[in-house]
Protein backbone atom coordinates (compact mmCIF):
# COMPACT_ATOMS: atom_id res chain seq x y z
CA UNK A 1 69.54 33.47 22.17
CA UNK A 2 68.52 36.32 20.69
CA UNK A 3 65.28 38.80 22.08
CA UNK A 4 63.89 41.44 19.68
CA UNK A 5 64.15 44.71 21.96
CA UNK A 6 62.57 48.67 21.50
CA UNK A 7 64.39 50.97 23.27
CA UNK A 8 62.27 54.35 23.76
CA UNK A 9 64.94 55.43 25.99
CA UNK A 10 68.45 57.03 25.94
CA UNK A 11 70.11 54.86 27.86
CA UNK A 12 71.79 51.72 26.66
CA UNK A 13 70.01 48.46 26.21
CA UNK A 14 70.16 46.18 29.38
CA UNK A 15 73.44 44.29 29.72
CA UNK A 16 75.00 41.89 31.49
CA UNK A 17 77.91 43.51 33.99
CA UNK A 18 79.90 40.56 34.17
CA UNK A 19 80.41 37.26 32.20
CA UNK A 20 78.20 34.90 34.84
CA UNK A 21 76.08 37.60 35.28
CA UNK A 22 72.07 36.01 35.72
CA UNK A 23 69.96 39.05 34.95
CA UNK A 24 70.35 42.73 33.58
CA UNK A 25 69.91 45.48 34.86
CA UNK A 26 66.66 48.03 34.01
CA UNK A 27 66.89 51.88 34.46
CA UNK A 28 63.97 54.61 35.66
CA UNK A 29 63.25 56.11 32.17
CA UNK A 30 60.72 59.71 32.96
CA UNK A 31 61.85 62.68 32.41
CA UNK A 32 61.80 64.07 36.07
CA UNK A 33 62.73 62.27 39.77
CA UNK A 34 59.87 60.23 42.10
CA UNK A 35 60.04 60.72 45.59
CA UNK A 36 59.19 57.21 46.89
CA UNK A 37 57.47 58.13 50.57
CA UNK A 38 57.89 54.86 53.33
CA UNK A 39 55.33 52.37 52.45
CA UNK A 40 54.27 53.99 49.17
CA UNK A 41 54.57 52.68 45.62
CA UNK A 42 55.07 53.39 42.13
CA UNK A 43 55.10 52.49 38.57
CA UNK A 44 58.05 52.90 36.91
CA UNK A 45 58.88 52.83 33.07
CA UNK A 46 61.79 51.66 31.82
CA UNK A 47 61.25 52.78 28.00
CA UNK A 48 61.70 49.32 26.78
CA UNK A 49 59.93 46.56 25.02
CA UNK A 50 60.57 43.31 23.95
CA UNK A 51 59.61 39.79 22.00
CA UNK A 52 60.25 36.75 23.82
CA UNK A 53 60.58 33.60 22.14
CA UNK A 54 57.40 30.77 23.31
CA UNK A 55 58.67 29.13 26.29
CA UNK A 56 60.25 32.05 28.03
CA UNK A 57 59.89 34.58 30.20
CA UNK A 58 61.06 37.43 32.00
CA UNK A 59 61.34 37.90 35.46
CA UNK A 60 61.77 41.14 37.09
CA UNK A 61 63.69 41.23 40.44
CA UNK A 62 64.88 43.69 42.93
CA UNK A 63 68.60 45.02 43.19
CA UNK A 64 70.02 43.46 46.48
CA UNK A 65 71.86 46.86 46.49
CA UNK A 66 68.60 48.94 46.58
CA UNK A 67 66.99 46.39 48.91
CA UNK A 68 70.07 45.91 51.35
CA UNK A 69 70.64 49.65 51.55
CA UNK A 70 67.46 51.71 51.26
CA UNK A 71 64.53 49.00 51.51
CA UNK A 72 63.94 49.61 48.30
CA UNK A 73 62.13 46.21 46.55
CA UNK A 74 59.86 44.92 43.59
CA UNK A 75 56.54 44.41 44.94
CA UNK A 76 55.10 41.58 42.90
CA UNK A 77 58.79 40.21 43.07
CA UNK A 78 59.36 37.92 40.73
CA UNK A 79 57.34 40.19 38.04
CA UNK A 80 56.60 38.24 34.80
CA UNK A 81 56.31 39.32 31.57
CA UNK A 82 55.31 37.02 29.22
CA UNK A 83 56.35 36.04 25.63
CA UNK A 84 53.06 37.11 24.57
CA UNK A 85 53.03 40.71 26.01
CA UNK A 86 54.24 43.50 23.65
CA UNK A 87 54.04 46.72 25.83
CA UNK A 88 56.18 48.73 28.26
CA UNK A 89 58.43 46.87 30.63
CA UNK A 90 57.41 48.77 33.64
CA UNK A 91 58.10 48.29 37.28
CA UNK A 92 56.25 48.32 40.41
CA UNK A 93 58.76 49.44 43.15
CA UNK A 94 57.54 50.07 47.14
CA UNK A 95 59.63 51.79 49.77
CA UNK A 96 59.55 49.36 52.88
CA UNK A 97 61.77 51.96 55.05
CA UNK A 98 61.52 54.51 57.29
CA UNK A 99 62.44 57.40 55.46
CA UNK A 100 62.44 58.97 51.55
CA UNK A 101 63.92 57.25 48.68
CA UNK A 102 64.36 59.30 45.49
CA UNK A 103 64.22 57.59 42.22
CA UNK A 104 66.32 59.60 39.49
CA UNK A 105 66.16 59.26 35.74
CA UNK A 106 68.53 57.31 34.43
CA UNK A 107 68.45 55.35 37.90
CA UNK A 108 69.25 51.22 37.45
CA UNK A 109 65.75 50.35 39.71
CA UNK A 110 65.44 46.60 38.83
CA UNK A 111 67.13 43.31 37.46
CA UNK A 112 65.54 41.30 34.72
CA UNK A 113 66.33 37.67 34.42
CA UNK A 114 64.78 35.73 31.07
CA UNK A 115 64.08 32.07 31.84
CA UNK A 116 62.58 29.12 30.34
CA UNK A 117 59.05 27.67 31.43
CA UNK A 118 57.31 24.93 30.97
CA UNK A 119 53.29 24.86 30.58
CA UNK A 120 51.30 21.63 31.74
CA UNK A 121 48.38 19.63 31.12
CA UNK A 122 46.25 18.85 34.33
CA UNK A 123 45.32 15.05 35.06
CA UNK A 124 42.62 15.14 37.65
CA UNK A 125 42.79 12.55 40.35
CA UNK A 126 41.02 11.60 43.14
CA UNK A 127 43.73 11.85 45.42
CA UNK A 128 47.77 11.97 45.19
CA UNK A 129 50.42 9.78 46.39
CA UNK A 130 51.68 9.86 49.58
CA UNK A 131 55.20 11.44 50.62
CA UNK A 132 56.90 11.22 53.81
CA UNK A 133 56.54 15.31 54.12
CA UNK A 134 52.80 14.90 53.29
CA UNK A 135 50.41 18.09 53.69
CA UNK A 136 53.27 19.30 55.88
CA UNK A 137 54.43 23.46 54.98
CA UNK A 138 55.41 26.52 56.24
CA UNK A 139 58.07 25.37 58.58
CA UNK A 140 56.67 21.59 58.78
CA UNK A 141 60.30 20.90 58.23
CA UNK A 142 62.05 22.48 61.40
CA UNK A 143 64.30 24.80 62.02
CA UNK A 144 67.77 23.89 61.51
């Protein structure tokens, strides 16, 4: 499939870094370093834009390796952008450590995974069929 892509910024477009590789990476594209403080946040451009086709969208999702090492996440994780949306792909990271986390130009801050959706039609009921997990949730199911 092919996406329609701006690139405002000098690094490369987002690839994939291997051949089963879900989602691409996205790079930090300002001209000078954040300081991300513990518990604060910021908006971060990448430069980019693009044109989904209807029935797709893209979802923006932390780096494990930015997560696993410096706490370093996506807050609304999964982001979506949607088909329809034609401005700056732009991400909102959040420091959920203990100490400083500098964000560098150039730096790869996020992974972007395009996906297919489906939109539906509600059918209003007066009540739903019964399952054997029934209104049972968050953890209704054990631990095992």
């Amino acid at each position: 499939m092919k996406v329609k892509i701006v690139n405002h910024s000098p690094y490369p477009c987002p690839a994939y870094a291997t051949e089963l590789s879900a989602g691409v990476d996205l790079r930090a594209h300002m001209e000078e370093s954040i300081l991300l403080n513990p518990l604060q946040r910021a908006v971060v451009p990448t430069g980019l834009y693009i044109a989904l086709p209807a029935g797709f969208e893209a979802q923006v999702r932390p780096r494990s390796g930015l997560a696993a090492k410096h706490g370093i996440t996506v807050l609304n994780t999964p982001g979506t952008i949607d088909a329809d949306y034609r401005g700056e792909i732009r991400v909102i990271l959040v420091n959920l450590s203990d100490q400083p986390f500098e964000i560098v130009p150039g730096e790869r801050i996020a992974q972007m995974v395009i996906a297919r959706h489906e939109q539906v039609s509600w059918e209003e009921v007066d009540e739903l069929d019964s399952t054997e997990r029934g209104a049972g949730g968050f953890g209704s199911t054990g631990k095992k």
